[in-house]
Protein backbone atom coordinates (compact mmCIF):
# COMPACT_ATOMS: atom_id res chain seq x y z
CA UNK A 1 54.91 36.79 -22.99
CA UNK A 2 56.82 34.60 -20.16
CA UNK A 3 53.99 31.96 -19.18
CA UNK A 4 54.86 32.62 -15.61
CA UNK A 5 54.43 36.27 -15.39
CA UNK A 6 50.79 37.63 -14.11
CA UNK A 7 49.01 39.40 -16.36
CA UNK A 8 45.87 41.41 -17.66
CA UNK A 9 44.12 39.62 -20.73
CA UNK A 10 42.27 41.47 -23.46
CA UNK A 11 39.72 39.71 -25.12
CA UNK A 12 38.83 40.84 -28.78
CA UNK A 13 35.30 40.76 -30.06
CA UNK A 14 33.27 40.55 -33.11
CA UNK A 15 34.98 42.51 -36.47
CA UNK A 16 38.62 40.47 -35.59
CA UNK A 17 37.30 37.70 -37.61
CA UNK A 18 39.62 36.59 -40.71
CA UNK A 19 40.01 33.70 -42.83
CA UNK A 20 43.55 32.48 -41.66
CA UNK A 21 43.01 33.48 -37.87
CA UNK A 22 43.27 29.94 -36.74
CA UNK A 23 46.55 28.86 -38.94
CA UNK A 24 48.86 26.93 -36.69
CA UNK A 25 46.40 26.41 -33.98
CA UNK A 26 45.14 23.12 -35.41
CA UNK A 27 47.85 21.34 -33.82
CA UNK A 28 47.34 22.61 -30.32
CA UNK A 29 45.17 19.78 -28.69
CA UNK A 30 43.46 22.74 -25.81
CA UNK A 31 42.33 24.83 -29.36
CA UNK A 32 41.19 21.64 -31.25
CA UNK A 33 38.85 20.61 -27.92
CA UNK A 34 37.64 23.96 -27.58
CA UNK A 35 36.46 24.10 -31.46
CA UNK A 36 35.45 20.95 -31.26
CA UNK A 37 33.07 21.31 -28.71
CA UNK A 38 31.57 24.98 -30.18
CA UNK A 39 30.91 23.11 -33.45
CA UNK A 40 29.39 20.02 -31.69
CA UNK A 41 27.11 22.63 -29.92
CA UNK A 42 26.11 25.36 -32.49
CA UNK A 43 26.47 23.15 -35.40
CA UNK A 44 28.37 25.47 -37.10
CA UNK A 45 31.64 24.17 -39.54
CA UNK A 46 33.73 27.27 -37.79
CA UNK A 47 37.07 25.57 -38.31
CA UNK A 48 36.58 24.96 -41.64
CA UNK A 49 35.28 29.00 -41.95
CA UNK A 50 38.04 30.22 -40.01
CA UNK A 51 40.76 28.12 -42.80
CA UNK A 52 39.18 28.86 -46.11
CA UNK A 53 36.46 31.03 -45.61
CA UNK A 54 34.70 32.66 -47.81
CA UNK A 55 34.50 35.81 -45.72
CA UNK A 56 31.14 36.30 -46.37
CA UNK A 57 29.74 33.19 -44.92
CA UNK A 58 32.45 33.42 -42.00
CA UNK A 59 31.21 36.95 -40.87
CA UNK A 60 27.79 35.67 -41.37
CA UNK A 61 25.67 37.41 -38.03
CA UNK A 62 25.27 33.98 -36.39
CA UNK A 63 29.01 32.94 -37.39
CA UNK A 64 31.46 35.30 -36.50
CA UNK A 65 30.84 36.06 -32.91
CA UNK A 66 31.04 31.98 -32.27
CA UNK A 67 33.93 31.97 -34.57
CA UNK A 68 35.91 35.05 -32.35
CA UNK A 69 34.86 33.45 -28.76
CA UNK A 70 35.77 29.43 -29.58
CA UNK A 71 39.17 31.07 -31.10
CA UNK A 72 39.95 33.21 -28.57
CA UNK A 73 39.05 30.75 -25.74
CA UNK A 74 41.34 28.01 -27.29
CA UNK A 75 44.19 30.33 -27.63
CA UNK A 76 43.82 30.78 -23.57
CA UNK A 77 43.24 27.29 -22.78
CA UNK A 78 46.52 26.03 -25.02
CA UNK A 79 48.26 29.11 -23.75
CA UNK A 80 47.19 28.00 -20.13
CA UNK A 81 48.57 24.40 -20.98
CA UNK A 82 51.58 25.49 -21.56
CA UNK A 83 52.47 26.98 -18.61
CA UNK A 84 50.83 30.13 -18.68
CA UNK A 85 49.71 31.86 -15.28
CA UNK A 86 46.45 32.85 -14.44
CA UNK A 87 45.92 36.49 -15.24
CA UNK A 88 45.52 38.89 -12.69
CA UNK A 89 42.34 40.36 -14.09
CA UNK A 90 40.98 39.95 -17.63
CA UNK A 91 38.69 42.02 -20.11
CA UNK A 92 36.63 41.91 -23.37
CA UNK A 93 35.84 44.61 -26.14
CA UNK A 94 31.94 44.18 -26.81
CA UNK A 95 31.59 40.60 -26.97
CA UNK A 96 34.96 39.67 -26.19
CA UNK A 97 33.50 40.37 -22.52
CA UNK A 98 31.90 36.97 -23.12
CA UNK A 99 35.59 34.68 -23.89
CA UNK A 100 36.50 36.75 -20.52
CA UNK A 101 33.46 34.82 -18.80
CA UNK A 102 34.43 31.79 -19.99
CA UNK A 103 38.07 31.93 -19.08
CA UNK A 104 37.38 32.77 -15.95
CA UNK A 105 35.25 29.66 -15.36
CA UNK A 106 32.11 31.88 -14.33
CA UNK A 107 30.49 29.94 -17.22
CA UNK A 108 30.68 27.13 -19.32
CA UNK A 109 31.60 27.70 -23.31
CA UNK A 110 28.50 26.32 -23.37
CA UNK A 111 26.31 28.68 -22.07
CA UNK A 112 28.02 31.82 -23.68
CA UNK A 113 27.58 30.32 -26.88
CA UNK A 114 23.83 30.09 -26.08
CA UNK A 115 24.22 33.71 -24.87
CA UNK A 116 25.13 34.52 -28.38
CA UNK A 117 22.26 32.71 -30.02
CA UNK A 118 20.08 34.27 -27.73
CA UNK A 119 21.18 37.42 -28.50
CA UNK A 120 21.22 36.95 -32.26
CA UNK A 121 17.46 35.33 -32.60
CA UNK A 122 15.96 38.00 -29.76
CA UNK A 123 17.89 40.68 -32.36
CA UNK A 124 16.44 39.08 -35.70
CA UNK A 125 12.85 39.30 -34.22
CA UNK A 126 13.06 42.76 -33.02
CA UNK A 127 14.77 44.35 -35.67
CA UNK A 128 12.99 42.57 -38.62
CA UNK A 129 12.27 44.63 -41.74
CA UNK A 130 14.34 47.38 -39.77
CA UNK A 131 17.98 47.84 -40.80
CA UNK A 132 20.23 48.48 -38.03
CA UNK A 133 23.99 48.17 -37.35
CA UNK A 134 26.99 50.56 -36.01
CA UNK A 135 29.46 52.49 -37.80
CA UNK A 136 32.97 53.68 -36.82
CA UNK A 137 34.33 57.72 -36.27
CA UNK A 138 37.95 57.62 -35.68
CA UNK A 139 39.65 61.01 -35.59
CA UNK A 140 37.11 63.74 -34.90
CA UNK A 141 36.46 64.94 -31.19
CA UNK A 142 33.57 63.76 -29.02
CA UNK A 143 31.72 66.99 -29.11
CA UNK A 144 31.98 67.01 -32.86
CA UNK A 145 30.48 63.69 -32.94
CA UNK A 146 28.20 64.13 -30.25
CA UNK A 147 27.12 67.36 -32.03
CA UNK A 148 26.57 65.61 -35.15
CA UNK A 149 24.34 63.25 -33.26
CA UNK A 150 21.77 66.20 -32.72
CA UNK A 151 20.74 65.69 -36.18
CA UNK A 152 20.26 61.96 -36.09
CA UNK A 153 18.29 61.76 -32.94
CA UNK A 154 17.58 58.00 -33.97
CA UNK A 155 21.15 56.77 -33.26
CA UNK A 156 23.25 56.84 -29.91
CA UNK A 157 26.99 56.70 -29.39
CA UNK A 158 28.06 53.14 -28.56
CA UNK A 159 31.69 52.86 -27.89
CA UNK A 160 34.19 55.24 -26.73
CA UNK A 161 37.07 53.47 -27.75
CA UNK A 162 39.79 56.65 -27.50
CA UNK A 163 39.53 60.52 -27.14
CA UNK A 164 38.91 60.80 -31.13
CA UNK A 165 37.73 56.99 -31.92
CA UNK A 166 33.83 56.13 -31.38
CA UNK A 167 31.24 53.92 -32.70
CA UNK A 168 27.22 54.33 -33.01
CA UNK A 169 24.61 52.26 -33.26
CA UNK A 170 21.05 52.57 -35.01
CA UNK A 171 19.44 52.24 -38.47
CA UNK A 172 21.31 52.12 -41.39
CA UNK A 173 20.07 55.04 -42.82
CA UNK A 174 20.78 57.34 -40.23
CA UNK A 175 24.16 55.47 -39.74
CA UNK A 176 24.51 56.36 -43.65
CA UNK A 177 23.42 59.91 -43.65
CA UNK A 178 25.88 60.74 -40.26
CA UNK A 179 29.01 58.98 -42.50
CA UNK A 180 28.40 61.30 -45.12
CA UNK A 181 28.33 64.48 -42.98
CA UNK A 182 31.28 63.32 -41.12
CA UNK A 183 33.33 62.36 -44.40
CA UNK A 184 35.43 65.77 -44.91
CA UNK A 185 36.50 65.59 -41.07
CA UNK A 186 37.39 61.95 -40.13
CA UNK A 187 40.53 60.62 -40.45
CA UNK A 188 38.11 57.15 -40.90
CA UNK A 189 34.27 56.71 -40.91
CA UNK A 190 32.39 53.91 -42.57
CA UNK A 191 29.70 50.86 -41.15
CA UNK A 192 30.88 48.07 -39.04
CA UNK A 193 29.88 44.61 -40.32
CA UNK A 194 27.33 43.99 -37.62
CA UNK A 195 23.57 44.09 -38.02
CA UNK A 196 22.82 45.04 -34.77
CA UNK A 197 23.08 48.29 -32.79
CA UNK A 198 24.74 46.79 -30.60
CA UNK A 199 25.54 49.03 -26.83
CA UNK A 200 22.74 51.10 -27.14
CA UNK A 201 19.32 51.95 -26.08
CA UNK A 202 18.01 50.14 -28.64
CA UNK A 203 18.63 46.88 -27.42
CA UNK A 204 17.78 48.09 -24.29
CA UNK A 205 14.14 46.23 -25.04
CA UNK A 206 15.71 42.75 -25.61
CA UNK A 207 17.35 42.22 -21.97
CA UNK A 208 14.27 40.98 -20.26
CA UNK A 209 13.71 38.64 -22.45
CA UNK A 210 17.24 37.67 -22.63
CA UNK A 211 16.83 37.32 -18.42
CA UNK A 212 14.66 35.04 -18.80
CA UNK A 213 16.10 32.75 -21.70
CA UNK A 214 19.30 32.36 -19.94
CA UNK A 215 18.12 31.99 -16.45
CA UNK A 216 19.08 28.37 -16.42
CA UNK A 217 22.86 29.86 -16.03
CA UNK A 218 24.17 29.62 -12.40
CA UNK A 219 27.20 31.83 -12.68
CA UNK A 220 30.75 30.63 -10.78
CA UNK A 221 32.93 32.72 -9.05
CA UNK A 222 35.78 33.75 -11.11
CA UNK A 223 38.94 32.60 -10.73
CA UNK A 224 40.05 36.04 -11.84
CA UNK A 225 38.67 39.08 -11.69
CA UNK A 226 36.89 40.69 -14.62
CA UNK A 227 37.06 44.43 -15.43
CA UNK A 228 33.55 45.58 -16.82
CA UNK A 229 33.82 47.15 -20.29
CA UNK A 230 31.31 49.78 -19.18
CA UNK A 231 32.61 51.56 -16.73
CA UNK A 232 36.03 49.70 -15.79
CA UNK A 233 35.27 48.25 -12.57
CA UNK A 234 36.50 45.24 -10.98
CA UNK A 235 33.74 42.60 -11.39
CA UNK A 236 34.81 39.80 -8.82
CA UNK A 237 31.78 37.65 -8.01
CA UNK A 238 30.50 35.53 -10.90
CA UNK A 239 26.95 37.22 -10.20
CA UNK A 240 28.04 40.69 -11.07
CA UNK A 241 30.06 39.53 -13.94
CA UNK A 242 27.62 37.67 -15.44
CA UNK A 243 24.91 40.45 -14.68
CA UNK A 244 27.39 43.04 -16.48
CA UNK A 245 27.78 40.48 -19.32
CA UNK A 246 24.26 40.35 -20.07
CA UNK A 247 23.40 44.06 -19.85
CA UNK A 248 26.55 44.76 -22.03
CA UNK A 249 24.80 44.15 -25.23
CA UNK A 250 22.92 47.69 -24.26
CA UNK A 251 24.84 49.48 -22.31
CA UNK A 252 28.20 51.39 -24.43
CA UNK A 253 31.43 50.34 -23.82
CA UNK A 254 34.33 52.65 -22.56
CA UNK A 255 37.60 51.82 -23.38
CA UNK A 256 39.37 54.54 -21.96
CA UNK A 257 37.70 53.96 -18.32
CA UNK A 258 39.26 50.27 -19.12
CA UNK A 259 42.32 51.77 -19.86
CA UNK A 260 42.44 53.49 -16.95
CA UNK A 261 41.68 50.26 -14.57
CA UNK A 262 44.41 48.72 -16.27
CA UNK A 263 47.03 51.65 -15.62
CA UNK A 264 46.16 51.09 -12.21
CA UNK A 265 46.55 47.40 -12.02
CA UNK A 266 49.98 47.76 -13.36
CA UNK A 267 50.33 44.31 -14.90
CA UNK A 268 52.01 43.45 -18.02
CA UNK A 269 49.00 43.09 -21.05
CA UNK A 270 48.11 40.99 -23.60
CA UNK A 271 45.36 40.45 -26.09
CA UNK A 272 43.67 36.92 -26.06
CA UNK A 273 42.61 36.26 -29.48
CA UNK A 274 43.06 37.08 -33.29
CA UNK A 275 44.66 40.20 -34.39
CA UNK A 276 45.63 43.11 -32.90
CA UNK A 277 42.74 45.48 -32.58
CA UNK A 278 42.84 45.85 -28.43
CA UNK A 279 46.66 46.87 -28.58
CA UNK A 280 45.60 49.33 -31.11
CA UNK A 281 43.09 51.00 -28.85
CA UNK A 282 45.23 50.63 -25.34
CA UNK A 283 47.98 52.57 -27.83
CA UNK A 284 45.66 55.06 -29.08
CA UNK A 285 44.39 56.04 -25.79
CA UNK A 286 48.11 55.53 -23.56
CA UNK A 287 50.72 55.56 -26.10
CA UNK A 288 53.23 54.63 -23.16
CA UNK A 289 51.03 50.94 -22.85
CA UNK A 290 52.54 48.33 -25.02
CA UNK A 291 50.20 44.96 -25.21
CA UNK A 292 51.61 41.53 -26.16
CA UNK A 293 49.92 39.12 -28.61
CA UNK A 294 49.15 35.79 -27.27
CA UNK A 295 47.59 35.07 -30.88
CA UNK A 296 51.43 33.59 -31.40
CA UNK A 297 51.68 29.73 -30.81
CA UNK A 298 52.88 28.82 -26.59
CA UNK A 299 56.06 27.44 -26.59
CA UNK A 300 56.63 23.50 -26.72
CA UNK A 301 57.80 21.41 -24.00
């Protein structure tokens, strides 16, 4: 990536977690503030979780999505440090939508970290004594999925991440019984390590609630645009933006009407964060889109 050129920036979210992700960044000053700070404000040892792990207690509910948004917004700020323009429009997977907020100053790290919390303990309550999570389908058509949904009215399809990759959300045990009858046709199917159905109707109940907890935010205008993960339209005012980032957490997220906002924008792409799950999707649903990694150290000096 030249630091100069414009660009779109993907955000990943939860599930890129890994112990390792932040090796090398601990001598980039931007990345150490920006950790710093989400420790000072959750309380949460995520550097230390992020370096030696164990897994477990680094994809802990409450840990991981702090852990993916402090990482991902350090790698912008040190990449922004060192030269790099601002983007011409920027995007998150799921919760990555929430790093995207926060680079483009329409709210403090702060306050999305507070969005997460809010989001976790509002989840906890409801869900209590109720298993829920998501599970991936990568390889079988919509309408197969969609027909296998019929039989498991209690779950919803949640992401449309390609034309044969999908997740859904809902109890585990309908989330166990749909893997099984979807075993013999998917290239890959198998539960996401959420507990949450997240991007569907079920959390549908949580978002007045969550209105009113994080009414305190006064949204910026972005000094970017952001392109909504729902329906891939330019969000430009930080009202809409951070409207569309707090409805997100019901609402499913399609990739491939992102995909197609960012054909049209034209811009050279890169992911923001650890991993490479973003340029896997953008591949899977253009093949002819190739997405840098930013995840690589800026250059010095």
């Amino acid at each position: 990536m030249t630091p100069s050129a414009p660009s779109v920036l993907l955000f990943p979210g939860q599930g890129t977690e890994a112990v390792g992700m932040a090796a090398g960044w601990e001598t980039e000053p931007a990345w150490v503030a920006t950790l710093a700070a989400a420790e000072a404000h959750t309380g949460y040892p995520l550097r230390r979780l992020m370096a030696g792990g164990p897994i477990e207690d680094l994809r802990f509910q409450r840990h991981a999505p702090c852990a993916v948004l402090a990482h991902s917004v350090g790698v912008f700020r040190a990449w922004r440090q060192a030269g790099l323009s601002l983007p011409r429009a920027a995007t998150g997977h799921s919760m990555g939508f929430y790093s995207a907020l926060v680079a483009a100053e329409v709210v403090p790290l702060e306050a999305a970290l507070d969005l997460l919390a809010t989001v976790e303990g509002l989840s906890e309550a409801a869900f209590a004594g109720r298993p829920m999570g998501m599970a991936f389908v990568i390889g079988v058509p919509e309408l197969e999925v969609r027909s296998a949904l019929l039989a498991q009215p209690a779950l919803a399809l949640s992401n449309r991440n390609g034309q044969a990759q999908f997740t859904v959300s809902g109890p585990v045990e309908a989330l166990e019984s749909l893997v099984r009858a979807l075993q013999s046709s998917a290239f890959k199917v198998g539960l996401l390590p959420v507990q949450h159905p997240l991007h569907g109707p079920h959390m549908a109940a949580l978002l007045p609630a969550l209105a009113r907890r994080m009414a305190w935010v006064t949204p910026a205008a972005p000094v970017f645009p952001l392109i909504s993960h729902f329906d891939g339209r330019l969000l430009e005012t930080g009202g809409e933006a951070w409207d569309d980032g707090l409805a997100s957490i019901a609402l499913p997220v399609d990739w491939l009407a992102v995909v197609a906002r960012l054909e049209a924008l034209g811009a050279p792409l890169a992911e923001c964060g650890h991993g490479s799950q973003l340029a896997g999707l953008t591949r899977w649903a253009r093949r002819d889109l190739k997405v840098e990694s930013l995840q690589r150290l800026p250059p010095q000096g």
